[in-house]
N, C-alpha and C. Protein backbone atom coordinates (compact mmCIF):
# COMPACT_ATOMS: atom_id res chain seq x y z
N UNK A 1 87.21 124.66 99.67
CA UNK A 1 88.17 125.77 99.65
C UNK A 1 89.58 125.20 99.72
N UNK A 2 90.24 125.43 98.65
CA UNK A 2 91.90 125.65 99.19
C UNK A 2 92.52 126.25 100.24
N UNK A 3 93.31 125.21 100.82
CA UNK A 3 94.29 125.57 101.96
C UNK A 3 95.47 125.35 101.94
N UNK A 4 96.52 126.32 101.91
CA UNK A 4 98.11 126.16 101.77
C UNK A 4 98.51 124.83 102.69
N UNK A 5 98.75 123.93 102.17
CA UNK A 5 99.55 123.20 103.50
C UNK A 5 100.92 122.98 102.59
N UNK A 6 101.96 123.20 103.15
CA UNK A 6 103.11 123.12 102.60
C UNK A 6 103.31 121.57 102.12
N UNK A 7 102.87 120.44 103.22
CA UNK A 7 103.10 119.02 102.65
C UNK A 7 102.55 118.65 101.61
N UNK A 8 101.82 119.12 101.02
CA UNK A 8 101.00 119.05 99.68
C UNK A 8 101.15 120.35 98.55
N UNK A 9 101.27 120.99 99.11
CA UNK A 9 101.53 122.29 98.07
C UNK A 9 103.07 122.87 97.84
N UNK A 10 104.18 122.85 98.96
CA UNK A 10 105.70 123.08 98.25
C UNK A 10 106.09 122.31 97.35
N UNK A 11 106.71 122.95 96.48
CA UNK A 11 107.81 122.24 95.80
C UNK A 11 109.44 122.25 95.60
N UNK A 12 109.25 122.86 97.08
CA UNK A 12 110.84 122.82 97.26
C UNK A 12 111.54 124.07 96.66
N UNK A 13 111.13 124.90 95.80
CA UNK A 13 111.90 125.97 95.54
C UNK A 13 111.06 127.07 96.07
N UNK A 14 112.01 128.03 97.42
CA UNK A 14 111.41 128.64 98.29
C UNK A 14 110.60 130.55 97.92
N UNK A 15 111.31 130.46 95.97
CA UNK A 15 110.26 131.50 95.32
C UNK A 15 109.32 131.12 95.21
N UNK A 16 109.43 129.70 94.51
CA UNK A 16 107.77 129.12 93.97
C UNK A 16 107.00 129.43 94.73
N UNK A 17 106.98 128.48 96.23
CA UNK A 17 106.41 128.14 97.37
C UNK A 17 105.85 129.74 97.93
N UNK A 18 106.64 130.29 98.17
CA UNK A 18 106.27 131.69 98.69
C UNK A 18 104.84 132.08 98.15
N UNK A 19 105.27 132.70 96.54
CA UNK A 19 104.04 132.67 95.68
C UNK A 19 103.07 132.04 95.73
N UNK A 20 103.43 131.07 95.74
CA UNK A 20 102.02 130.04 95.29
C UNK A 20 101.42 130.06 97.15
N UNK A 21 101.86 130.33 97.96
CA UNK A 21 101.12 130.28 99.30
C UNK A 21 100.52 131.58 99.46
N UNK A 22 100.84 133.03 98.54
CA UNK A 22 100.56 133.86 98.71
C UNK A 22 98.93 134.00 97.79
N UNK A 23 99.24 133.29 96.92
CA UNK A 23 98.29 132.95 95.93
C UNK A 23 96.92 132.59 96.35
N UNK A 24 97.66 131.32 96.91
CA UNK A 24 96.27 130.51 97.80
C UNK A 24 95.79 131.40 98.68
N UNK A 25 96.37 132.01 99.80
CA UNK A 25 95.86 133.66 100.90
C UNK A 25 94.74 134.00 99.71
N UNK A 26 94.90 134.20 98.74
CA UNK A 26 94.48 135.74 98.21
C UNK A 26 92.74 134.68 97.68
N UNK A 27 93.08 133.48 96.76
CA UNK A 27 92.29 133.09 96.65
C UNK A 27 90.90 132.37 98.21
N UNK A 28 91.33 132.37 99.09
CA UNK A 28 91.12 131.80 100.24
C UNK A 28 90.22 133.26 101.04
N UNK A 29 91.01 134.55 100.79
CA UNK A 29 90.16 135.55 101.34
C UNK A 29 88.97 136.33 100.35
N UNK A 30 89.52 135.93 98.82
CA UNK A 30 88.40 136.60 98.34
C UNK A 30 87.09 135.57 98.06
N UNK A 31 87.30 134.04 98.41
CA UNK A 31 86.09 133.26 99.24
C UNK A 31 85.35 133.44 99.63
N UNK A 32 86.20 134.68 100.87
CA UNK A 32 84.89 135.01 101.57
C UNK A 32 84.66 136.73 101.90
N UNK A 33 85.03 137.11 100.59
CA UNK A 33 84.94 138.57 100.33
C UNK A 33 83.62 139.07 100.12
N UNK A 34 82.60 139.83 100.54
CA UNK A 34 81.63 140.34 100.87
C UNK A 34 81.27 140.91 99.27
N UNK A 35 80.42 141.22 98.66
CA UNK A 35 80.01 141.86 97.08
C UNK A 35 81.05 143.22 96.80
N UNK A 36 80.70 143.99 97.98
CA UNK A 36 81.60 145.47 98.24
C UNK A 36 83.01 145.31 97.66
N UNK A 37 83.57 144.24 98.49
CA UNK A 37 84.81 143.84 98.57
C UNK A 37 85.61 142.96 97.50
N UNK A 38 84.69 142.17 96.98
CA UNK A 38 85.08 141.30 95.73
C UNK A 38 85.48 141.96 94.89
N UNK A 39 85.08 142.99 93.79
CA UNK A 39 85.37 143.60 92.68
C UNK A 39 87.00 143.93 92.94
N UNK A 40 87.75 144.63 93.92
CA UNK A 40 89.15 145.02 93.85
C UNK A 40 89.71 143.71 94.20
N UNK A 41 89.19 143.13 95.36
CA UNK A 41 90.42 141.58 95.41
C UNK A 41 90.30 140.97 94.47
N UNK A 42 89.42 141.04 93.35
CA UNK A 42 89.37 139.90 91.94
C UNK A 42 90.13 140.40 91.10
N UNK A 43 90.45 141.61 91.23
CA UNK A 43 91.17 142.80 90.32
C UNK A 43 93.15 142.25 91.11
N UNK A 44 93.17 142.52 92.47
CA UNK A 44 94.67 142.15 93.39
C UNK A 44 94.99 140.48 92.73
N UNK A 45 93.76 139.20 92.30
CA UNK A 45 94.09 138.51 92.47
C UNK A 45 95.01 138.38 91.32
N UNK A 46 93.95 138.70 90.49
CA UNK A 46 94.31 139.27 88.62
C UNK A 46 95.77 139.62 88.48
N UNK A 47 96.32 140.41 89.46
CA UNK A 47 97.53 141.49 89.53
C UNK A 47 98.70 140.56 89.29
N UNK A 48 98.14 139.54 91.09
CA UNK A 48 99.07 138.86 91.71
C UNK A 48 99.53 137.89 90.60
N UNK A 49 98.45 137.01 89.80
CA UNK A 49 98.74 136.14 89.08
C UNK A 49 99.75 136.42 87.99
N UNK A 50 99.32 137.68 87.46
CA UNK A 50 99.95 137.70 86.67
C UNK A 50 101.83 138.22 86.87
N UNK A 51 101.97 138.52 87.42
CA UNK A 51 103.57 138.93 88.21
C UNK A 51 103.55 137.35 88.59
N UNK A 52 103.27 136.19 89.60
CA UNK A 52 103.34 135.50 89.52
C UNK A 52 103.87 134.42 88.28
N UNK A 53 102.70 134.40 87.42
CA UNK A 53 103.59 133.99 86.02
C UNK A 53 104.47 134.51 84.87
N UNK A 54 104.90 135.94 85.35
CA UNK A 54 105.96 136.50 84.74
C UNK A 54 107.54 135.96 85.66
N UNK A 55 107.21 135.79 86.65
CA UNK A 55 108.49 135.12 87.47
C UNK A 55 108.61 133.75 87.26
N UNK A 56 107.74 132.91 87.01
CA UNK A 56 107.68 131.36 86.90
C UNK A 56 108.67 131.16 85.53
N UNK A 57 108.11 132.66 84.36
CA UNK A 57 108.61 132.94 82.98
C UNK A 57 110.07 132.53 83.30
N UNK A 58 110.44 133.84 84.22
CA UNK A 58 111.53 134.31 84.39
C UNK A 58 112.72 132.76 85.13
N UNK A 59 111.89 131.85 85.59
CA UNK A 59 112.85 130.92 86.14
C UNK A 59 112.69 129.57 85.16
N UNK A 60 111.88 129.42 84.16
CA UNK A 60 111.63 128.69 83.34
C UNK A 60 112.94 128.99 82.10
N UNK A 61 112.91 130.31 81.44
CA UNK A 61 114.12 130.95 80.40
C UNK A 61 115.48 130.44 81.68
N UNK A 62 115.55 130.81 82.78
CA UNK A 62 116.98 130.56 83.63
C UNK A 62 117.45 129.56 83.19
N UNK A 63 116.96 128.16 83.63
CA UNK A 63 117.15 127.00 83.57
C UNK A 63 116.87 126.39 82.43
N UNK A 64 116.26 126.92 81.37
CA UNK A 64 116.04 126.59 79.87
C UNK A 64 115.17 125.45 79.74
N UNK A 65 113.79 125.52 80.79
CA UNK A 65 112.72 124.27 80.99
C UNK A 65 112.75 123.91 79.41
N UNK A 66 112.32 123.05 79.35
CA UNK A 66 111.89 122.14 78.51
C UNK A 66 110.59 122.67 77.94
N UNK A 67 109.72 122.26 78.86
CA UNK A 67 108.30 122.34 78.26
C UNK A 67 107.86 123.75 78.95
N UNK A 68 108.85 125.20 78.66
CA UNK A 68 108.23 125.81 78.54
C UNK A 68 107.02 126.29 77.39
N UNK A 69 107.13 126.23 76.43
CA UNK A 69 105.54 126.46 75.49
C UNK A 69 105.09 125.99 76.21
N UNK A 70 104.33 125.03 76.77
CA UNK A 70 103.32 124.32 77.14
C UNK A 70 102.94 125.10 78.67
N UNK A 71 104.14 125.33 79.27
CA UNK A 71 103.45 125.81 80.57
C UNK A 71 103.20 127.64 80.98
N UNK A 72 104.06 128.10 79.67
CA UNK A 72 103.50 129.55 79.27
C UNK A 72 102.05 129.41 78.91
N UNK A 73 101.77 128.78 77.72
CA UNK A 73 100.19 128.37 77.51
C UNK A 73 99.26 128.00 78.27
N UNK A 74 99.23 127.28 79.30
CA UNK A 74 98.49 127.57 80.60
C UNK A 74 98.45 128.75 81.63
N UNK A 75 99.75 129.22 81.44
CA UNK A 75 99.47 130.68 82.34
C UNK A 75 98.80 131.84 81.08
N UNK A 76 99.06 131.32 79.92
CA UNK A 76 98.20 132.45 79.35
C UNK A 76 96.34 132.33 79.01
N UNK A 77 96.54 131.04 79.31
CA UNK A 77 94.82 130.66 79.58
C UNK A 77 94.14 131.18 80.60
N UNK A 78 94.90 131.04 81.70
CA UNK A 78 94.07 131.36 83.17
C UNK A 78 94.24 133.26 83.17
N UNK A 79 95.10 133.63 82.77
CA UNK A 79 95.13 134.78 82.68
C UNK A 79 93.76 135.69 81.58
N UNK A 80 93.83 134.83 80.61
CA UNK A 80 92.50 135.23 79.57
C UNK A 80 91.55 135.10 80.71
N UNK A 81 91.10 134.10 81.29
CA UNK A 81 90.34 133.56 81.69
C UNK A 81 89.86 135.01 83.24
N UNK A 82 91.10 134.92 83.78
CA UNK A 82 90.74 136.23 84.91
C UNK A 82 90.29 137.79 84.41
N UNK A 83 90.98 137.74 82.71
CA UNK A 83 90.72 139.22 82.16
C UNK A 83 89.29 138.79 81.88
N UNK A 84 89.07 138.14 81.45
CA UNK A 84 87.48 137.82 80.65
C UNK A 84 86.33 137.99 82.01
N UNK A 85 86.82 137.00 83.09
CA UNK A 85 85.77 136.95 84.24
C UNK A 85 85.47 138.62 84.83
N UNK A 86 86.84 138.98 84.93
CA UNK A 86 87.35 140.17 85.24
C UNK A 86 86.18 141.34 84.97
N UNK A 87 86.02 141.22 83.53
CA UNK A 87 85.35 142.35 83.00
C UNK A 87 84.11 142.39 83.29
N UNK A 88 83.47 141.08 83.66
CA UNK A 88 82.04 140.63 84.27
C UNK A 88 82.02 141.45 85.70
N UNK A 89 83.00 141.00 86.37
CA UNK A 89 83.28 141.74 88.25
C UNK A 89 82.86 143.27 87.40
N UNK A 90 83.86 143.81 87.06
CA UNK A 90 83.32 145.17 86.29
C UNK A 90 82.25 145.68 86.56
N UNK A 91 80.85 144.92 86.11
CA UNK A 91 80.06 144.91 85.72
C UNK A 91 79.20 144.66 87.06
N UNK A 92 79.56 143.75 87.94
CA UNK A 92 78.99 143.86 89.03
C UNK A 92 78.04 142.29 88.80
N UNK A 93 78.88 141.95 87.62
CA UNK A 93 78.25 140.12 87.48
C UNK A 93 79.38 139.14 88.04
N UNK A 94 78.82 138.94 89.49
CA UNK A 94 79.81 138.03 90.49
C UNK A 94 79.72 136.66 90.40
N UNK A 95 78.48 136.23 90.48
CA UNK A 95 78.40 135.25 90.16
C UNK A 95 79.43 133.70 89.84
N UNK A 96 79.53 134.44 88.33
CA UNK A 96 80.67 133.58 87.63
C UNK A 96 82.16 133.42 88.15
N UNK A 97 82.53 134.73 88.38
CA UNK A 97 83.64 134.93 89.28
C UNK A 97 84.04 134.37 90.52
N UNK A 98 82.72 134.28 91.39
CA UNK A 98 82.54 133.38 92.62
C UNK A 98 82.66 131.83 92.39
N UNK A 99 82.45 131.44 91.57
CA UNK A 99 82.13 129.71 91.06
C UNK A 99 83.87 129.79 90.22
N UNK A 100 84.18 130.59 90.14
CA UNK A 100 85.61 130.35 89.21
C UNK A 100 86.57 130.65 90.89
N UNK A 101 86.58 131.24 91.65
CA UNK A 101 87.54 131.41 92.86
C UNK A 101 87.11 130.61 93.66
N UNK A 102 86.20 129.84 93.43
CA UNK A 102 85.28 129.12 94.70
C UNK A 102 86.08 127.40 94.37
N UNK A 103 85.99 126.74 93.22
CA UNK A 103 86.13 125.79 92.32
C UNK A 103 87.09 125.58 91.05
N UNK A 104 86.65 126.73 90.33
CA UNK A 104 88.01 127.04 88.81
C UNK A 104 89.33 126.79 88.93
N UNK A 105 89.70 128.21 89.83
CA UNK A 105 91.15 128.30 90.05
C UNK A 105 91.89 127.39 91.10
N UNK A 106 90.99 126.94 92.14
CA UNK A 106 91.58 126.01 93.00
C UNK A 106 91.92 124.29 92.36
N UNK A 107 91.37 123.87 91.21
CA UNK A 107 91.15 122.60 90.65
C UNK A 107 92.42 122.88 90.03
N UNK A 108 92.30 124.00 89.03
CA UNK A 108 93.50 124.35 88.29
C UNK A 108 94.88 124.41 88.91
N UNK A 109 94.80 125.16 89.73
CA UNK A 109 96.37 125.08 90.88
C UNK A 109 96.31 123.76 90.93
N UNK A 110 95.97 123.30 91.63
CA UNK A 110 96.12 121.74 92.26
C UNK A 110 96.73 120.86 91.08
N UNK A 111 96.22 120.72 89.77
CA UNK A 111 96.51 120.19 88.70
C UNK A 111 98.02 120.80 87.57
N UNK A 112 97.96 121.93 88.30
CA UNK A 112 99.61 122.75 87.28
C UNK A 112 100.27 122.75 88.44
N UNK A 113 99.91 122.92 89.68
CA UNK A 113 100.92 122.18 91.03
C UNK A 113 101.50 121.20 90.71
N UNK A 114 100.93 120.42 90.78
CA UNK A 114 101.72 118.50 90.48
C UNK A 114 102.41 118.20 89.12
N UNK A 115 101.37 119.16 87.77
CA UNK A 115 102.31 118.30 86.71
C UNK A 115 103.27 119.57 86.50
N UNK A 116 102.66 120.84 85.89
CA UNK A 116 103.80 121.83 85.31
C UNK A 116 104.66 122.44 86.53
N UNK A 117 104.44 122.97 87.84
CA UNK A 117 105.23 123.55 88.40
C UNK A 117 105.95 122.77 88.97
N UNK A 118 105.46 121.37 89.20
CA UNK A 118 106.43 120.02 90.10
C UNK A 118 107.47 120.31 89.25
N UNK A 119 107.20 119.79 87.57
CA UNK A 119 108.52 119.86 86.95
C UNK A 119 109.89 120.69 86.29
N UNK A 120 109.17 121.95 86.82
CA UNK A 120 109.82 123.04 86.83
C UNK A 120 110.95 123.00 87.79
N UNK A 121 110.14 122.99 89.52
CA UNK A 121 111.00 122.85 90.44
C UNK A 121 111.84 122.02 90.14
N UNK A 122 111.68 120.96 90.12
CA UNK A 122 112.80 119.74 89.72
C UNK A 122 113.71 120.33 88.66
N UNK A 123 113.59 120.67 87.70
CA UNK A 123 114.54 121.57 86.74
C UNK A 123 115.57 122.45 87.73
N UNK A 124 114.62 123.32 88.40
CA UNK A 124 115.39 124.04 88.81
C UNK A 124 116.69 123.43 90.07
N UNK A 125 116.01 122.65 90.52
CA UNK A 125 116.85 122.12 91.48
C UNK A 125 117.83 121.47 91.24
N UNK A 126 117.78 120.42 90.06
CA UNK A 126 118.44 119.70 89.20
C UNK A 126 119.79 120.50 88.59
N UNK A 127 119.72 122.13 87.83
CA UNK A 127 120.38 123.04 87.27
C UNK A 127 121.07 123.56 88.87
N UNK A 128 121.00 123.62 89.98
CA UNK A 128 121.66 124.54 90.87
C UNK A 128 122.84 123.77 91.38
N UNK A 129 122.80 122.70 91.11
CA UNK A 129 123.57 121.81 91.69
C UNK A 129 124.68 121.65 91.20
């Protein structure tokens, strides 16, 4: 399971950080969300993400990132990816959904943590100065 620890997971810009700790909460409680309970927090997580990467959008165009294509294209993967699982929860097929919040999305953060959002922050920090 993922666990927020700021020494490993901030990156110094205190929107990112916020988010992305709110992120991890959400992924961290629907872990251990009961069958009842799973279908709407997979639906909140769905929500969160996506407002999440409409603001990442929104500070990526600010500062005129670089490799935004590339890191829009990963938020529009994981997003397919939550609508697609999504429609399974629907359905009351957890399963997959459980092995994607359990493993999926936590590998994935960890890996667009360090390369795409590290270098974002740094953009941004770089531009305020």
């Amino acid at each position: 399971m993922l666990n927020w620890k700021p020494e490993l997971h901030a990156v110094g810009v205190a929107d990112m950080d916020a988010t992305h700790e709110q992120f991890v909460e959400e992924l961290a409680i629907l872990t251990k969300a009961g069958d009842e309970d799973f279908p709407h927090l997979f639906h909140a997580l769905a929500l969160h993400t996506r407002t999440h990467f409409e603001n990442e959008g929104r500070l990526m165009r600010a500062c005129r990132f670089p490799a935004i294509g590339e890191h829009e294209s990963d938020h529009q993967r994981i997003l397919g990816e939550l609508a697609q699982i999504g429609r399974g929860v629907a359905k009351g097929r957890l399963g997959l959904a459980r092995a994607y919040v359990a493993v999926g999305l936590p590998d994935w953060f960890r890996t667009h943590l360090a390369t795409m959002d590290s270098a974002l922050a740094a953009r941004l920090k770089a531009t305020q100065t």
